[in-house]
C-alpha atoms as a PDB file:
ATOM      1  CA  UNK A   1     107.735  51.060  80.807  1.00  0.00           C
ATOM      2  CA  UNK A   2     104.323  53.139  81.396  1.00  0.00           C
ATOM      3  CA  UNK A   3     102.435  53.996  78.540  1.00  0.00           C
ATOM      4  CA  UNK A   4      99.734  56.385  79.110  1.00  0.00           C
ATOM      5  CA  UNK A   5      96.633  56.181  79.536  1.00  0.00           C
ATOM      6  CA  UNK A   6      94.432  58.194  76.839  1.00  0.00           C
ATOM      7  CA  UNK A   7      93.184  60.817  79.352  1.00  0.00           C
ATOM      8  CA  UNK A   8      96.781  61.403  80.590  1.00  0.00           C
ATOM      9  CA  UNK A   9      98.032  61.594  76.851  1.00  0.00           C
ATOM     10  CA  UNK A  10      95.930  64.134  76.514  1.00  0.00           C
ATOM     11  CA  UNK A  11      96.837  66.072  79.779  1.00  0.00           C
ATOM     12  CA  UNK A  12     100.583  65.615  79.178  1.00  0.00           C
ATOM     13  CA  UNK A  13     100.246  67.148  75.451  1.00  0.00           C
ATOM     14  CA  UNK A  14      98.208  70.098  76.932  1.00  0.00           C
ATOM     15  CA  UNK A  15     100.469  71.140  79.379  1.00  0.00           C
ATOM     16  CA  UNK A  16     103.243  70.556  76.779  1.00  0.00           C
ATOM     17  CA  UNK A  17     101.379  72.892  74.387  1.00  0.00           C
ATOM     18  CA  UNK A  18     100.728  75.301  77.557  1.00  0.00           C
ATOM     19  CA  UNK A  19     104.100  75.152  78.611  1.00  0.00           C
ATOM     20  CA  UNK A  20     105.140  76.462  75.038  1.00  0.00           C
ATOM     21  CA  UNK A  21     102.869  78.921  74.674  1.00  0.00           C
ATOM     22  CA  UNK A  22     104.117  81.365  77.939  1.00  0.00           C
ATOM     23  CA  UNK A  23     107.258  82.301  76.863  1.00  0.00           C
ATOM     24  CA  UNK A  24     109.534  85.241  78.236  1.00  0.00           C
ATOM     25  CA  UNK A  25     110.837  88.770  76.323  1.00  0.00           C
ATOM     26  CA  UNK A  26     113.231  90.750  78.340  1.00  0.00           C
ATOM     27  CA  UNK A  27     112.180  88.521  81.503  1.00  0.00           C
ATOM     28  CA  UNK A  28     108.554  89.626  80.757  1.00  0.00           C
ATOM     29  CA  UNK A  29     106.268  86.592  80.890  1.00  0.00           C
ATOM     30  CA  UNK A  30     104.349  86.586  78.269  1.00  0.00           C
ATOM     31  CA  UNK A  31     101.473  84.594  77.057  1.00  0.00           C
ATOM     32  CA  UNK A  32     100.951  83.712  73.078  1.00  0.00           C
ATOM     33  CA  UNK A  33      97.557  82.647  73.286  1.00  0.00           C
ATOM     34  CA  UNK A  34      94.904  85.027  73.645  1.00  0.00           C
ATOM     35  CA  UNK A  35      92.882  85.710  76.684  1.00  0.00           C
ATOM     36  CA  UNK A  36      90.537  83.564  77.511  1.00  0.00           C
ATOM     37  CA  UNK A  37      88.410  84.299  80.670  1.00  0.00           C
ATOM     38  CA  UNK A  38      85.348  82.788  79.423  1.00  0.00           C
ATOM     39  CA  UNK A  39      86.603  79.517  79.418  1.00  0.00           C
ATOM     40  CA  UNK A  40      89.497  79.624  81.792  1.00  0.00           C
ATOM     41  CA  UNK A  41      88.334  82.154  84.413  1.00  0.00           C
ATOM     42  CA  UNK A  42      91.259  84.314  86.066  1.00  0.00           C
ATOM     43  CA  UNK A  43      92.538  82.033  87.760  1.00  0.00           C
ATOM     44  CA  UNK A  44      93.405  79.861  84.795  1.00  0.00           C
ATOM     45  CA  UNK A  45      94.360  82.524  82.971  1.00  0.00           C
ATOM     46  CA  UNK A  46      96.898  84.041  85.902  1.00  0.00           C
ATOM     47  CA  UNK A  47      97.722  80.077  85.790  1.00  0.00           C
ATOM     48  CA  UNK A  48      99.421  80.255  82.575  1.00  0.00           C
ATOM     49  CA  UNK A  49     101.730  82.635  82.929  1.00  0.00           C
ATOM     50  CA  UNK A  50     103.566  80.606  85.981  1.00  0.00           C
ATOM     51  CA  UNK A  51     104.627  77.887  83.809  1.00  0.00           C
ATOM     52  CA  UNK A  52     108.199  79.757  83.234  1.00  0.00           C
ATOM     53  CA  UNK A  53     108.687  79.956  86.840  1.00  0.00           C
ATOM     54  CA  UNK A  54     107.327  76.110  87.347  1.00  0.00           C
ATOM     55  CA  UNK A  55     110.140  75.601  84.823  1.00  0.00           C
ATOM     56  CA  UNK A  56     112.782  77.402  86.411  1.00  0.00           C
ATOM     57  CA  UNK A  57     111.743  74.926  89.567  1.00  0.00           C
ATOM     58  CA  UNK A  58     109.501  77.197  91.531  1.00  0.00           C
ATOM     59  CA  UNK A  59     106.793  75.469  93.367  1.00  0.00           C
ATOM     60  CA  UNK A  60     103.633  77.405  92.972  1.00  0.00           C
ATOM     61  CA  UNK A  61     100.950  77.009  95.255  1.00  0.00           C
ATOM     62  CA  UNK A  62      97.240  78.245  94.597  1.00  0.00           C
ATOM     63  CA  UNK A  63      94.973  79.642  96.985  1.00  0.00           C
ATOM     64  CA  UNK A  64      91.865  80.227  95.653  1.00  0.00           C
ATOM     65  CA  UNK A  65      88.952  80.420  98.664  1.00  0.00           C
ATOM     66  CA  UNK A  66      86.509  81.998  96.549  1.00  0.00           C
ATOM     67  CA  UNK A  67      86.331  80.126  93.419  1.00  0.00           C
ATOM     68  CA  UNK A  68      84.005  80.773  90.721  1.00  0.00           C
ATOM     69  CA  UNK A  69      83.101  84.460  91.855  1.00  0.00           C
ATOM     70  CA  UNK A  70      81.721  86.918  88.824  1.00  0.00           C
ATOM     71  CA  UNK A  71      84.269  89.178  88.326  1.00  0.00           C
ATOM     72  CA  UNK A  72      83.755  92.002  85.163  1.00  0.00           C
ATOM     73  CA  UNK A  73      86.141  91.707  82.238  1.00  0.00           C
ATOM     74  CA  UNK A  74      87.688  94.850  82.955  1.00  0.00           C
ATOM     75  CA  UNK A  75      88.638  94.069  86.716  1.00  0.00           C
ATOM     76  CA  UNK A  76      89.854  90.721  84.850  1.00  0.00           C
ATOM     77  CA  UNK A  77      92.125  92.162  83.142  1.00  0.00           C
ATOM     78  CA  UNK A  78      93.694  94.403  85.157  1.00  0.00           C
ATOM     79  CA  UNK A  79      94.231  91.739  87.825  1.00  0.00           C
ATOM     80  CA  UNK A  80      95.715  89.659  85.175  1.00  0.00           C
ATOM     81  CA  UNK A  81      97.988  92.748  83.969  1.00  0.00           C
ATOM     82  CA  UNK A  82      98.865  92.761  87.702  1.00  0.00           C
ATOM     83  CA  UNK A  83      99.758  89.320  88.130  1.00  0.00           C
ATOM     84  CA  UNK A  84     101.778  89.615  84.996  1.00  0.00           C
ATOM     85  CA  UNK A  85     104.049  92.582  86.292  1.00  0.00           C
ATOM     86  CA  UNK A  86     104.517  90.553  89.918  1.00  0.00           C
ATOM     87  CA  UNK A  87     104.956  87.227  88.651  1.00  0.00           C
ATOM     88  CA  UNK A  88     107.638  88.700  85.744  1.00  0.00           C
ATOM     89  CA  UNK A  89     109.584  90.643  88.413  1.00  0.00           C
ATOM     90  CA  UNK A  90     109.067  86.886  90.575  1.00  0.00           C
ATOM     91  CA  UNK A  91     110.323  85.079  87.401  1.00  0.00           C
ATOM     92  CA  UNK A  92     113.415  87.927  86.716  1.00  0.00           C
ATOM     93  CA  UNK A  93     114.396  89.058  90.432  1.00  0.00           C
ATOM     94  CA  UNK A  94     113.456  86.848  93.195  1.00  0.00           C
ATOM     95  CA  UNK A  95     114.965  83.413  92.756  1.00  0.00           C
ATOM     96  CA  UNK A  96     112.030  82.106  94.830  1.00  0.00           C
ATOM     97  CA  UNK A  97     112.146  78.301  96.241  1.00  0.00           C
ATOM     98  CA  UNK A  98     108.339  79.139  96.461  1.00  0.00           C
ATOM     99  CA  UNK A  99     105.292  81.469  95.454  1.00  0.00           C
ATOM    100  CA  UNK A 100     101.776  81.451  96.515  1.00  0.00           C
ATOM    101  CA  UNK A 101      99.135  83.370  94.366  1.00  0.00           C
ATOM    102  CA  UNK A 102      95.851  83.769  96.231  1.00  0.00           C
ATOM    103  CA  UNK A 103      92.373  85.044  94.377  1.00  0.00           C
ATOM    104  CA  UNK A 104      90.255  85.529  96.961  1.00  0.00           C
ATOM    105  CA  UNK A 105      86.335  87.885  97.282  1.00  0.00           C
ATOM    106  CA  UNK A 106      86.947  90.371  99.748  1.00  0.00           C
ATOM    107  CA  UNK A 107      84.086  92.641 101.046  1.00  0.00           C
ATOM    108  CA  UNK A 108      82.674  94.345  97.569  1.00  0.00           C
ATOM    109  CA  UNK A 109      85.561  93.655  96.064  1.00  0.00           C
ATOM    110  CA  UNK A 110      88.704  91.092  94.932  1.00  0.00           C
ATOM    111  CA  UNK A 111      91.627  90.610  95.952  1.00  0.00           C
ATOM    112  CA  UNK A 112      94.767  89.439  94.029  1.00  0.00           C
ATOM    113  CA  UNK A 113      98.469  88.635  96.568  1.00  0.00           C
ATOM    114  CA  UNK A 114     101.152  86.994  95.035  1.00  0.00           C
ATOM    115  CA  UNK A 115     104.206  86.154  97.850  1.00  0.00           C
ATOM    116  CA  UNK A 116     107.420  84.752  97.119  1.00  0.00           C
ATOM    117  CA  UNK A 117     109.816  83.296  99.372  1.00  0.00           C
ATOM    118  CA  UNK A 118     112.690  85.050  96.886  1.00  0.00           C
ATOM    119  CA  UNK A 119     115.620  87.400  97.184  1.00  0.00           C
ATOM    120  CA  UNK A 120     113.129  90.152  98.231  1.00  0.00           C
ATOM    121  CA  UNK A 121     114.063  93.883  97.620  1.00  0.00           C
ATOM    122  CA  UNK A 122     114.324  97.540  99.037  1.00  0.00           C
ATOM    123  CA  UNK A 123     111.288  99.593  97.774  1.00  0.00           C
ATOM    124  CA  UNK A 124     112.838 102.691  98.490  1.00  0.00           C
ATOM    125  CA  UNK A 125     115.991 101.463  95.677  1.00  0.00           C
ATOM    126  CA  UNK A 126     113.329  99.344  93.284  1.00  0.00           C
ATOM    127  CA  UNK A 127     111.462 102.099  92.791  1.00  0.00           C
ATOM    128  CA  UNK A 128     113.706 105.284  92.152  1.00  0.00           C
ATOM    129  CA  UNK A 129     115.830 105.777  89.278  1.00  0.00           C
ATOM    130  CA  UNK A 130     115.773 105.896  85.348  1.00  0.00           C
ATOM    131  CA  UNK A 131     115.409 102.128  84.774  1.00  0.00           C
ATOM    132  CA  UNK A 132     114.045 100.756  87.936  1.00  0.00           C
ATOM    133  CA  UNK A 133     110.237 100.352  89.321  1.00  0.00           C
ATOM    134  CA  UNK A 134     109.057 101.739  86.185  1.00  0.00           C
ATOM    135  CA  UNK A 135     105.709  98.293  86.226  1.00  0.00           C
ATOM    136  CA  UNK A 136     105.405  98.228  89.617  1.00  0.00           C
ATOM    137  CA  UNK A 137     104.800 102.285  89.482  1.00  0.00           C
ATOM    138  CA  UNK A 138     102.073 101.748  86.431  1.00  0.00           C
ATOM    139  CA  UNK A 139     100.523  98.814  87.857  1.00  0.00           C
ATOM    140  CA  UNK A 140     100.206 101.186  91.092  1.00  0.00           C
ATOM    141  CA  UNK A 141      98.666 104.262  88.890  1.00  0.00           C
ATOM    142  CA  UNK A 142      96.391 102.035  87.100  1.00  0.00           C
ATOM    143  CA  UNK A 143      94.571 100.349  89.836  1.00  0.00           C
ATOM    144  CA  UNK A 144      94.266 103.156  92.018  1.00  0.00           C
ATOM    145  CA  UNK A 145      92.742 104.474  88.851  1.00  0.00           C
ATOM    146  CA  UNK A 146      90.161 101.962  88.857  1.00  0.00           C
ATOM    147  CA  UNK A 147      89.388 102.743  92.491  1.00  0.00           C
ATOM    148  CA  UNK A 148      91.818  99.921  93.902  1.00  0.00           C
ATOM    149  CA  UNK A 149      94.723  99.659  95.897  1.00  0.00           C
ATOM    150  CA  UNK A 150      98.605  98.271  95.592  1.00  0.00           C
ATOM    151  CA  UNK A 151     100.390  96.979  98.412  1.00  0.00           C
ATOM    152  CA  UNK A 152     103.830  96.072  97.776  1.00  0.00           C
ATOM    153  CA  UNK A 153     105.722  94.117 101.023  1.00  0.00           C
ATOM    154  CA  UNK A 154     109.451  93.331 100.487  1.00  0.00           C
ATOM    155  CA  UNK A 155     112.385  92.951 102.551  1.00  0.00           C
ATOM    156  CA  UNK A 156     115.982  91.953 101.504  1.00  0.00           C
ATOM    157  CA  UNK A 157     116.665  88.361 101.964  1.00  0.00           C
ATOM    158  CA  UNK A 158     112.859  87.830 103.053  1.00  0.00           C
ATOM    159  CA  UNK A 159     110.834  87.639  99.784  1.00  0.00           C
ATOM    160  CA  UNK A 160     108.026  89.623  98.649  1.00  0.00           C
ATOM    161  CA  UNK A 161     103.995  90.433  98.716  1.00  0.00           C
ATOM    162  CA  UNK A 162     102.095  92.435  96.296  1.00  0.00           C
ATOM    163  CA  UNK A 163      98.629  93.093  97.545  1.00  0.00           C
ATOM    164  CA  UNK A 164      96.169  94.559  94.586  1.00  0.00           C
ATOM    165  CA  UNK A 165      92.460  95.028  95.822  1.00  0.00           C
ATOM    166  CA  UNK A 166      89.613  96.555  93.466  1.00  0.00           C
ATOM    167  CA  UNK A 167      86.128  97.266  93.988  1.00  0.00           C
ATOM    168  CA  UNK A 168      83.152  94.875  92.315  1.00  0.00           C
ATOM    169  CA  UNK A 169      80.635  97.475  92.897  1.00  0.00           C
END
């Protein structure tokens, strides 16, 4: 039998702890620790929250060309908010095999996509309604807000892209 070694102790209770900590309401991921971007950056932070769908068996894949870029706490946050709302509806809707999340500099600006290889959707359906659409529409309003822009890709059977892009300058 293999014990482990002290430094994979360590990384095996951490991911435990990790694993615990993003939980779902409602099909809502949700994270119980508080933000951290100082010491986990976005990425890390946007990280977290796919442990429910790495437990469901979702292979995520990161694509991060741009590492270590400065990005303002408010643009942060709002990517993570967006991440949130398309990884939830990933976690709740898609039944994805697979799901890429890409953090990439574009010019004077970042760029967030997360793509599934899920159930995929009909925007015209997803988003009318009493009870459909409704964080997809206020993740929309709030980044155009902020000077940004939401594109949302989806076909039935085909999976789906959400594209947000905001301004660094």
């Amino acid at each position: 039998m293999h014990k482990p070694a002290r430094g994979e102790q360590e990384v095996m209770e951490y991911k435990t702890v990790v694993d615990q900590e993003v939980t779902t309401v409602g099909g809502v991921l949700t994270d119980q620790h508080p933000l951290d971007f100082h010491t986990l950056g976005l990425a890390g932070c946007i990280d977290r929250l796919t442990a429910p769908l790495r437990r469901q068996g979702t292979v995520v894949r990161w694509d991060t060309p741009h590492w270590g870029i400065e990005i303002p706490a408010d643009c942060a946050s709002l990517l993570y908010q967006s991440a949130r709302e398309s990884l939830s509806n990933a976690y709740k809707y898609a039944e994805a095999s697979r799901l890429t999340v890409q953090l990439c500099a574009v010019h004077h600006g970042v760029r967030l996509v997360v793509s599934d290889d899920g159930k995929g959707f009909d925007r015209g359906l997803a988003t009318c309604g009493r009870h459909h659409g409704y964080g997809l529409r206020l993740m929309s309003v709030a980044v155009r807000e902020a000077g940004g822009s939401v594109d949302i890709s989806s076909t039935p059977g085909k999976g789906t892209s959400i594209t947000v892009t905001l301004p660094l300058d």
